[in-house]
Protein backbone atom coordinates (compact mmCIF):
# COMPACT_ATOMS: atom_id res chain seq x y z
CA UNK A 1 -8.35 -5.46 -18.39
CA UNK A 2 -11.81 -4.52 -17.27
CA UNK A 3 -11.11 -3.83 -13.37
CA UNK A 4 -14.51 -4.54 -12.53
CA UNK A 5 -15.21 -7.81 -13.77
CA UNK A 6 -11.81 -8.69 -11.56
CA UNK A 7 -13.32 -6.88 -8.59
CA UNK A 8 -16.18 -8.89 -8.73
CA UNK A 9 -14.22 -12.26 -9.12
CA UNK A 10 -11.55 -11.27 -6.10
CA UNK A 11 -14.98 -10.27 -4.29
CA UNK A 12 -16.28 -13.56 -5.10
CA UNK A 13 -12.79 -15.43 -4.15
CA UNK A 14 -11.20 -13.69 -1.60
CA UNK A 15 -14.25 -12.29 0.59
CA UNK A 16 -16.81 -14.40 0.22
CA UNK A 17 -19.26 -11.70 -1.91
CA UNK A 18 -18.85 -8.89 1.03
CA UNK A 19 -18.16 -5.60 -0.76
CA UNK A 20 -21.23 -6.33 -3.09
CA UNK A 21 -22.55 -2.99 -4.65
CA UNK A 22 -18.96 -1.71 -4.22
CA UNK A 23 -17.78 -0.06 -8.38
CA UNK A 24 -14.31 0.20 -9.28
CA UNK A 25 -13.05 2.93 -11.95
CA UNK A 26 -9.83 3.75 -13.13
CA UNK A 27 -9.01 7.39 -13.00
CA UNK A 28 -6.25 9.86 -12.55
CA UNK A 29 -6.06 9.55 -8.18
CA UNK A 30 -5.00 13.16 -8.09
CA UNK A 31 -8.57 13.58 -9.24
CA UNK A 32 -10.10 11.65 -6.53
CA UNK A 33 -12.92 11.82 -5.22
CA UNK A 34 -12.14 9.82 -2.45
CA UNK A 35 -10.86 11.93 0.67
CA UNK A 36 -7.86 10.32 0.71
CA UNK A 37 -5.80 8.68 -1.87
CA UNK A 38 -2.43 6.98 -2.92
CA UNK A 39 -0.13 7.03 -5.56
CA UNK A 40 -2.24 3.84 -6.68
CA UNK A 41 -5.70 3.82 -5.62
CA UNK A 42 -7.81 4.96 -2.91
CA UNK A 43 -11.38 3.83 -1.82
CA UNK A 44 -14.59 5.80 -0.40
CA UNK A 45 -16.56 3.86 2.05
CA UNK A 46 -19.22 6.71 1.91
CA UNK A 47 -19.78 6.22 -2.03
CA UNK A 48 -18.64 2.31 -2.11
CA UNK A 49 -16.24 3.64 -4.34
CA UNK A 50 -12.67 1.94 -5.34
CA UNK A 51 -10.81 4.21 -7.58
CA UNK A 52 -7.39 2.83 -9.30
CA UNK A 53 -4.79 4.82 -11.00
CA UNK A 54 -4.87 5.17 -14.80
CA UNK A 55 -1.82 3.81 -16.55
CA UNK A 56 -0.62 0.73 -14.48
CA UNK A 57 0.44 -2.42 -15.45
CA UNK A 58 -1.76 -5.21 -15.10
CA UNK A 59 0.20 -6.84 -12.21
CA UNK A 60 0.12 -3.52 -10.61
CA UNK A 61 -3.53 -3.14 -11.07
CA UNK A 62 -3.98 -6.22 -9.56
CA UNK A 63 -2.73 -5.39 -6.55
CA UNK A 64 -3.25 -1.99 -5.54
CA UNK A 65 -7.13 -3.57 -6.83
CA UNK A 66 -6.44 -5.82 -3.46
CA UNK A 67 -4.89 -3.28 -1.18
CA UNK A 68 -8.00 -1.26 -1.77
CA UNK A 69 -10.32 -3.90 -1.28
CA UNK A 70 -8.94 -4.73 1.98
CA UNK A 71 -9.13 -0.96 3.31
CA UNK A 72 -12.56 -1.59 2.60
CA UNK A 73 -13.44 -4.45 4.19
CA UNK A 74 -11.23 -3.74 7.10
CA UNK A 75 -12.72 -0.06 7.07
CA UNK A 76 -9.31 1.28 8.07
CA UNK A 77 -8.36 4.44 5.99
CA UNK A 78 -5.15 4.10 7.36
CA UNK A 79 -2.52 0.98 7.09
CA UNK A 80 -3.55 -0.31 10.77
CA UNK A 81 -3.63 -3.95 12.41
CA UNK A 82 -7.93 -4.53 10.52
CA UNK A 83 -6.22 -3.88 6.85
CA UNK A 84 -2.98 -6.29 7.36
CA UNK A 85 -4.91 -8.31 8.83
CA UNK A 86 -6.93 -8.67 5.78
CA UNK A 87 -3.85 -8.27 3.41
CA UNK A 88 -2.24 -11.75 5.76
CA UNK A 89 -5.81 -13.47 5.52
CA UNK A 90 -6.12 -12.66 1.47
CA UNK A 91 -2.14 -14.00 1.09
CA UNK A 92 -3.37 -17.03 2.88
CA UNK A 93 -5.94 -17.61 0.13
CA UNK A 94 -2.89 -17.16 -2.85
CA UNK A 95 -3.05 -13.11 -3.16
CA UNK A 96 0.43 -12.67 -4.30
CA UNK A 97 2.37 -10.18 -2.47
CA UNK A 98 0.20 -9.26 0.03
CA UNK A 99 1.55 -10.59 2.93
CA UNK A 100 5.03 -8.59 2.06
CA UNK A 101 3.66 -5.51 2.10
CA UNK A 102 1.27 -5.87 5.27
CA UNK A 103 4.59 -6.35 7.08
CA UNK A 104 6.17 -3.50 5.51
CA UNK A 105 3.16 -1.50 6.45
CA UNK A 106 3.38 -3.13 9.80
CA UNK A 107 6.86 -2.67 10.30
CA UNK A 108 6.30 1.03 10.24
CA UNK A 109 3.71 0.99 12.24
CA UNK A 110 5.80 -0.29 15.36
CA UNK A 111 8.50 2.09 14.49
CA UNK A 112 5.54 4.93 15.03
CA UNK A 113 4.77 3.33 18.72
């Protein structure tokens, strides 16, 4: 699965072209560049950089390819009220499983409050 031939079609389909110029690569995320990372992915708004984790399985490509994609629309580094709301908009549109795990995220944001 080329991961950046499906970035550019979730681009296309789920945000309307906005993260154009953005590359995805698939590396080992403990060798990150990106500040921050996941067990997953993590993305660099500095570089326009999505980097996913070497080794998943398609499905799980797939979505952490989403997740990412919404930190960086959202420009949240964090799991915060801009990226669910992205990850509820995108499940809207038929991203599968998004919508679960923006209210997991945002169920442990209230219990931080």
């Amino acid at each position: 699965m080329n991961v950046q031939r499906l970035f550019d079609r979730y681009n296309r389909r789920f945000f309307a072209g906005r993260l154009l110029g953005w590359t995805v690569d698939e590396v080992h995320c403990s060798d990150s560049p990106a500040g921050r990372h996941g067990e997953y992915g993590s993305c660099s708004e500095k570089t326009r950089e999505i980097f996913i984790q070497i080794g998943l399985s398609p499905a799980e490509k797939r979505k952490t390819l989403l997740h990412e994609m919404c930190h960086a629309v959202a420009r949240d580094e964090c799991h915060d009220r801009p990226w669910q709301k992205e990850m509820f908009r995108i499940a809207e549109l038929g991203a599968r499983g998004m919508a679960s795990e923006a209210r997991s995220y945002a169920l442990r944001l209230n219990a931080r409050l």
